[in-house]
C-alpha atoms as a PDB file:
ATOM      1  CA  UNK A   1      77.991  89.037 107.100  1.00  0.00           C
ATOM      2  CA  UNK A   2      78.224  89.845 103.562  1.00  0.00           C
ATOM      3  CA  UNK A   3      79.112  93.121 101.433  1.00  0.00           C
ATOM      4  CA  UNK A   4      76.543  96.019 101.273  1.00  0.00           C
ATOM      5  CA  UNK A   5      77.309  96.547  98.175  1.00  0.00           C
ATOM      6  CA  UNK A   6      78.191  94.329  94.773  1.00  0.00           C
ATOM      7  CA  UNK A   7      80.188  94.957  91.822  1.00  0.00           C
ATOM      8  CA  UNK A   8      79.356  94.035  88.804  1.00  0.00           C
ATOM      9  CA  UNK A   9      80.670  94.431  85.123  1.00  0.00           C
ATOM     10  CA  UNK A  10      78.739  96.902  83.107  1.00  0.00           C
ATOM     11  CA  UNK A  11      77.231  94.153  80.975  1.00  0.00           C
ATOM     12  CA  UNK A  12      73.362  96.390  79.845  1.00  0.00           C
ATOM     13  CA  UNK A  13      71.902  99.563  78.701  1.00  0.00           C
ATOM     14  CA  UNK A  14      70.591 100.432  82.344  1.00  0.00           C
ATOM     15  CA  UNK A  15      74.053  99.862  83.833  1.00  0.00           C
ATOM     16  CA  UNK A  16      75.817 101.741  81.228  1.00  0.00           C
ATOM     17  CA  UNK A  17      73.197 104.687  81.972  1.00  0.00           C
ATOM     18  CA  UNK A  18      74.071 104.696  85.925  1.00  0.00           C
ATOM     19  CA  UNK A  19      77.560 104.690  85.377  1.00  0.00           C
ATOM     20  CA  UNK A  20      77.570 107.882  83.441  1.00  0.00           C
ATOM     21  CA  UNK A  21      75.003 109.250  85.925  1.00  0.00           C
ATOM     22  CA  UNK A  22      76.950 108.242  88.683  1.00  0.00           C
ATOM     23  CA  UNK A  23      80.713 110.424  86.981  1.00  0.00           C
ATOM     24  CA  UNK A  24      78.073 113.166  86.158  1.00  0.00           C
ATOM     25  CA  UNK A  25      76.942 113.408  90.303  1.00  0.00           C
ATOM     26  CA  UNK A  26      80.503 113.015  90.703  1.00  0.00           C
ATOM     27  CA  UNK A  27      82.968 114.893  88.214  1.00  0.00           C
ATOM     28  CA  UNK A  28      80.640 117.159  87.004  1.00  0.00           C
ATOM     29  CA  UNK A  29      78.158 118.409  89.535  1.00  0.00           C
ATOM     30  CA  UNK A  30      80.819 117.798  93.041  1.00  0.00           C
ATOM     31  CA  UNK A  31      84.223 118.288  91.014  1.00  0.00           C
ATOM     32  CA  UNK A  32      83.552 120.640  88.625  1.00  0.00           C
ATOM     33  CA  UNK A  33      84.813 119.041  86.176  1.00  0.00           C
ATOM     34  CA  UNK A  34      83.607 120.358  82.408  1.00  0.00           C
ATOM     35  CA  UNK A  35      80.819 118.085  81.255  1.00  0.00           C
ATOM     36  CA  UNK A  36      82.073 117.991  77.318  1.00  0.00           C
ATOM     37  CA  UNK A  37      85.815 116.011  78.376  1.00  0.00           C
ATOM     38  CA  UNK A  38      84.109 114.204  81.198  1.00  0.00           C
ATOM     39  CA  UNK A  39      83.256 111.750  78.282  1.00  0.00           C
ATOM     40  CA  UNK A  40      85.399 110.787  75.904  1.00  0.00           C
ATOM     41  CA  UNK A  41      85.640 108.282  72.651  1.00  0.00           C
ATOM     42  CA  UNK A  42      87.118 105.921  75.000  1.00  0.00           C
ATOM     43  CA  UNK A  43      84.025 104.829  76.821  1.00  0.00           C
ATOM     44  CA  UNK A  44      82.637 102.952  73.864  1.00  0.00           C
ATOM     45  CA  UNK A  45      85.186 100.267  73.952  1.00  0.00           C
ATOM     46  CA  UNK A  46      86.074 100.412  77.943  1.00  0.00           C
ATOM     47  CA  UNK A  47      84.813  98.102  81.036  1.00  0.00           C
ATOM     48  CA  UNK A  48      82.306  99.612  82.746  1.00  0.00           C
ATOM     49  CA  UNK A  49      81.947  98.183  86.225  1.00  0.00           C
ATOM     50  CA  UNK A  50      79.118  98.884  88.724  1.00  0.00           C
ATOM     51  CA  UNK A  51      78.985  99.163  92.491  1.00  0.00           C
ATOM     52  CA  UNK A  52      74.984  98.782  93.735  1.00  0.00           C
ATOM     53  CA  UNK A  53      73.667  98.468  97.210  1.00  0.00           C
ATOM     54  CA  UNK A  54      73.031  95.095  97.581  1.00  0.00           C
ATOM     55  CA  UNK A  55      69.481  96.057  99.591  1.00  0.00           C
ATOM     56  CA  UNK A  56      68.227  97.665  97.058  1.00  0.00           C
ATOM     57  CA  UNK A  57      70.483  98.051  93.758  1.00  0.00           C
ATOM     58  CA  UNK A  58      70.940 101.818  94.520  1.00  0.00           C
ATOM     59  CA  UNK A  59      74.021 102.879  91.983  1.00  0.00           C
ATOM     60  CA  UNK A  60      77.191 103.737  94.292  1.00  0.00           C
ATOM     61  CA  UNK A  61      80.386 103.694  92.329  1.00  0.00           C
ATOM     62  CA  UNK A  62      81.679 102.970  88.384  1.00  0.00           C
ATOM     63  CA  UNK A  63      85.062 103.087  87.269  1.00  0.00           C
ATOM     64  CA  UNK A  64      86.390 101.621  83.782  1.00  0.00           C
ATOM     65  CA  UNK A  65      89.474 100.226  82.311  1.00  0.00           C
ATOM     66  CA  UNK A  66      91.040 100.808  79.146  1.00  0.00           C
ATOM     67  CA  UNK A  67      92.865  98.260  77.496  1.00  0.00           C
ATOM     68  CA  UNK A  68      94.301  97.792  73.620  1.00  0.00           C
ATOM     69  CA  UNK A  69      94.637 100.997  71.810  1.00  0.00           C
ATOM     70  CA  UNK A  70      92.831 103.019  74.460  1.00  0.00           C
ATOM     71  CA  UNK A  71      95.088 102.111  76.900  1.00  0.00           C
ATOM     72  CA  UNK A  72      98.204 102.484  75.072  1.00  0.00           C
ATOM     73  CA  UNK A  73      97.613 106.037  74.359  1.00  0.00           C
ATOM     74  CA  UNK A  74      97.438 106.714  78.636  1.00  0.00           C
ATOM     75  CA  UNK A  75     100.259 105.032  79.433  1.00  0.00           C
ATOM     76  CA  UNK A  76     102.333 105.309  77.512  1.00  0.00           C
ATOM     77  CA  UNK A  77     102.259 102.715  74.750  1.00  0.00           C
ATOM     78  CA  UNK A  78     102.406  99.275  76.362  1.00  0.00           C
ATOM     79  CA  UNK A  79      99.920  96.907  75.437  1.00  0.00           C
ATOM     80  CA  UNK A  80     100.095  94.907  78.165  1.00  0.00           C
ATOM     81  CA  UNK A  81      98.914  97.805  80.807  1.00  0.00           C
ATOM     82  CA  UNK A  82      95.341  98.498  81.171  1.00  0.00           C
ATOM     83  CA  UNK A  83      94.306 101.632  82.246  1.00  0.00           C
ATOM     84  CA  UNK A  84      92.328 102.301  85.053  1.00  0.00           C
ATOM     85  CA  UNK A  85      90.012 105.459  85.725  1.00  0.00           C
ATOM     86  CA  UNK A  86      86.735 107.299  86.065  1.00  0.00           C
ATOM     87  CA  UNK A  87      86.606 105.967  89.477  1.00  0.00           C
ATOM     88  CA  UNK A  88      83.357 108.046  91.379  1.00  0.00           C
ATOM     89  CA  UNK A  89      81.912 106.530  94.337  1.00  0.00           C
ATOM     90  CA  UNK A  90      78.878 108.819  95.645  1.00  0.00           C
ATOM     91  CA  UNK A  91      79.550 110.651  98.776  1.00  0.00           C
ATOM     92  CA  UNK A  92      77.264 108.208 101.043  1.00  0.00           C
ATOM     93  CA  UNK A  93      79.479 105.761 100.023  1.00  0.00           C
ATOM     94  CA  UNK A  94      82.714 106.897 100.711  1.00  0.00           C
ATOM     95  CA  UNK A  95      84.276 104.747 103.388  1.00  0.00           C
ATOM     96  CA  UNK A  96      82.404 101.744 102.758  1.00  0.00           C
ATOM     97  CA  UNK A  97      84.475  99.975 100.903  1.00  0.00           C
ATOM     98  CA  UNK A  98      82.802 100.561  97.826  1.00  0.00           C
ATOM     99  CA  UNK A  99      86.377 102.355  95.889  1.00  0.00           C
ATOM    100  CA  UNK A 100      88.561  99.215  96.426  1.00  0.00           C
ATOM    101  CA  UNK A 101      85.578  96.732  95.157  1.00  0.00           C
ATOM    102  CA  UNK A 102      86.013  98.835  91.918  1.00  0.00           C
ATOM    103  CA  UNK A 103      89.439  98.356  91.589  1.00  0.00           C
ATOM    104  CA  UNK A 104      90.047  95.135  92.822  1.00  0.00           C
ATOM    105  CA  UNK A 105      86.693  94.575  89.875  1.00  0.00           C
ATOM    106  CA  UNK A 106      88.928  96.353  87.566  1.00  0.00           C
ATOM    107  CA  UNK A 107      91.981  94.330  87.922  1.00  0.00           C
ATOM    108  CA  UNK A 108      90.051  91.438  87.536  1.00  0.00           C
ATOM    109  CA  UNK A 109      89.125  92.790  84.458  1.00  0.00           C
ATOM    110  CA  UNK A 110      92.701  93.542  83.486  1.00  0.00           C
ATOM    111  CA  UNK A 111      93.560  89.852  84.394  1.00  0.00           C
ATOM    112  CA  UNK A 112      91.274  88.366  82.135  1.00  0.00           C
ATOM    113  CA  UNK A 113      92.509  90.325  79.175  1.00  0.00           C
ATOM    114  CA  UNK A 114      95.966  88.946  79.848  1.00  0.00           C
ATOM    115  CA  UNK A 115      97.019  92.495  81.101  1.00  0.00           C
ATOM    116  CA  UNK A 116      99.898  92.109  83.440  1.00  0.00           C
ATOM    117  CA  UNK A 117      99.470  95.793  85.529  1.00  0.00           C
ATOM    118  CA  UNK A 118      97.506  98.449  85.965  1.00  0.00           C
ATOM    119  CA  UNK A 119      97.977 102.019  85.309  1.00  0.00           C
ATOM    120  CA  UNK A 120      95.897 105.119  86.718  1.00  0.00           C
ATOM    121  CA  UNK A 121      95.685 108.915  87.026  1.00  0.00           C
ATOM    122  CA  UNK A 122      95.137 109.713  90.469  1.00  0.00           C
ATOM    123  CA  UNK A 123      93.836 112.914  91.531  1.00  0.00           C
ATOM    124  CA  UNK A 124      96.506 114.250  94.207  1.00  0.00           C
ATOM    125  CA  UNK A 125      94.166 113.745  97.599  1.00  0.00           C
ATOM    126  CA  UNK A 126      93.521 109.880  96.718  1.00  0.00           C
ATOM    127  CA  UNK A 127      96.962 108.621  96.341  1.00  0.00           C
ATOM    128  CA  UNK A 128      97.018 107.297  99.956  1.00  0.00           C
ATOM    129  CA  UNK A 129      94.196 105.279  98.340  1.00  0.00           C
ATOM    130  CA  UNK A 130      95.610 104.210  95.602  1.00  0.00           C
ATOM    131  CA  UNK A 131      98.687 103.567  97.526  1.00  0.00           C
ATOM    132  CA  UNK A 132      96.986 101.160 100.454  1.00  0.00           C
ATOM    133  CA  UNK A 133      95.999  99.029  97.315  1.00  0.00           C
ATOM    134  CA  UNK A 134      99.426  98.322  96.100  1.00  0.00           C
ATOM    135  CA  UNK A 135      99.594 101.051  93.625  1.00  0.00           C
ATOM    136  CA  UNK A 136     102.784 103.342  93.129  1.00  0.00           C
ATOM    137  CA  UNK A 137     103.150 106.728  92.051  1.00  0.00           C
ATOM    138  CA  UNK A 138     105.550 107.744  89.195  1.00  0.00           C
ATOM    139  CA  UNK A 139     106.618 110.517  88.112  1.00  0.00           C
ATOM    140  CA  UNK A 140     105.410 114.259  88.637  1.00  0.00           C
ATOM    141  CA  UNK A 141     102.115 116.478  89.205  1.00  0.00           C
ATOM    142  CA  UNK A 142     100.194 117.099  86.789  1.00  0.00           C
ATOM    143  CA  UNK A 143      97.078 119.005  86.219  1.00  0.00           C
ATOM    144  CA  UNK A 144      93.748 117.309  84.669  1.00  0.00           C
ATOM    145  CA  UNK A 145      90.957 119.303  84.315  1.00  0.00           C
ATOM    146  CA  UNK A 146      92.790 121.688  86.610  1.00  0.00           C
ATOM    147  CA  UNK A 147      92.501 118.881  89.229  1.00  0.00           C
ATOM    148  CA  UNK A 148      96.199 118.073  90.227  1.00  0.00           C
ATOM    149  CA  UNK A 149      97.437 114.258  89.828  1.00  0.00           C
ATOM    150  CA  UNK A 150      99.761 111.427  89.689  1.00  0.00           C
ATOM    151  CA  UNK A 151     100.350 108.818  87.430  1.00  0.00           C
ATOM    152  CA  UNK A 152     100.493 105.135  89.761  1.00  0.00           C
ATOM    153  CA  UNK A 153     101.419 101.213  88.474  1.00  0.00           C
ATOM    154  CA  UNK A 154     100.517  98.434  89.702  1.00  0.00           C
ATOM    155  CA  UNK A 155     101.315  94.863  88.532  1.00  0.00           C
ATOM    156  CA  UNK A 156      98.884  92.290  88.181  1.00  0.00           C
END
């Protein structure tokens, strides 16, 4: 039986456009997170990866990494960590699978840009997640967006 779902790099003008919908549903409208720093200059040069159902090609999760520059100015200035984030998945979706396709996507990602881990800010509630996925926190609580969080690693 395959996957309901595929992931995808953001590769397109229509992909790009259902990402951003997609952190909008998410951050935005369900978090509450202010609209003007839910985007930020770092999406123009970041991976954009796609979660669709594979029925129909209904959007169901994005996330992107950040590598070069963008990354070094998350985690802390080592160019050989990418840095993972914007991960949504919409709340059908939850418990499908759909969050670890991302991520396991995203690493791929980091992999092929010669990145050798991963970093991430993980909102508080998802750091079993994060954790069942090889990822380990660092460090302490911190708020983002007043959303508490974690920094996690993971090598690649």
């Amino acid at each position: 039986m395959s996957a309901p779902y595929e992931v995808r790099v953001a590769e397109n003008p229509a992909d790009l456009q259902a990402c951003f919908a997609l952190r909008k549903t998410v951050f935005v409208a369900e978090q509450g997170v202010p609209e003007d720093i839910e985007y930020d200059v770092y999406d123009a040069g970041a991976v954009h990866v796609l979660a669709v159902r594979a029925a129909d090609g209904v959007p169901l999760g994005t996330g992107r990494l950040l590598h070069g520059p963008a990354a070094t100015a998350k985690n802390g200035g080592d160019p050989a960590v990418g840095s993972l984030g914007r991960l949504a998945v919409t709340p059908d979706a939850r418990g499908l699978g759909v969050g670890a396709g991302l991520v396991r996507a995203i690493e791929d990602a980091a992999r092929a840009r010669g990145l050798t881990a991963v970093d991430l800010h993980a909102q508080t509630h998802a750091l079993g997640f994060y954790e069942r996925l090889g990822y380990a926190a660092y460090g302490p609580e911190f708020p983002d967006a007043g959303i508490p969080h974690r920094a996690m690693r993971r090598a690649l």
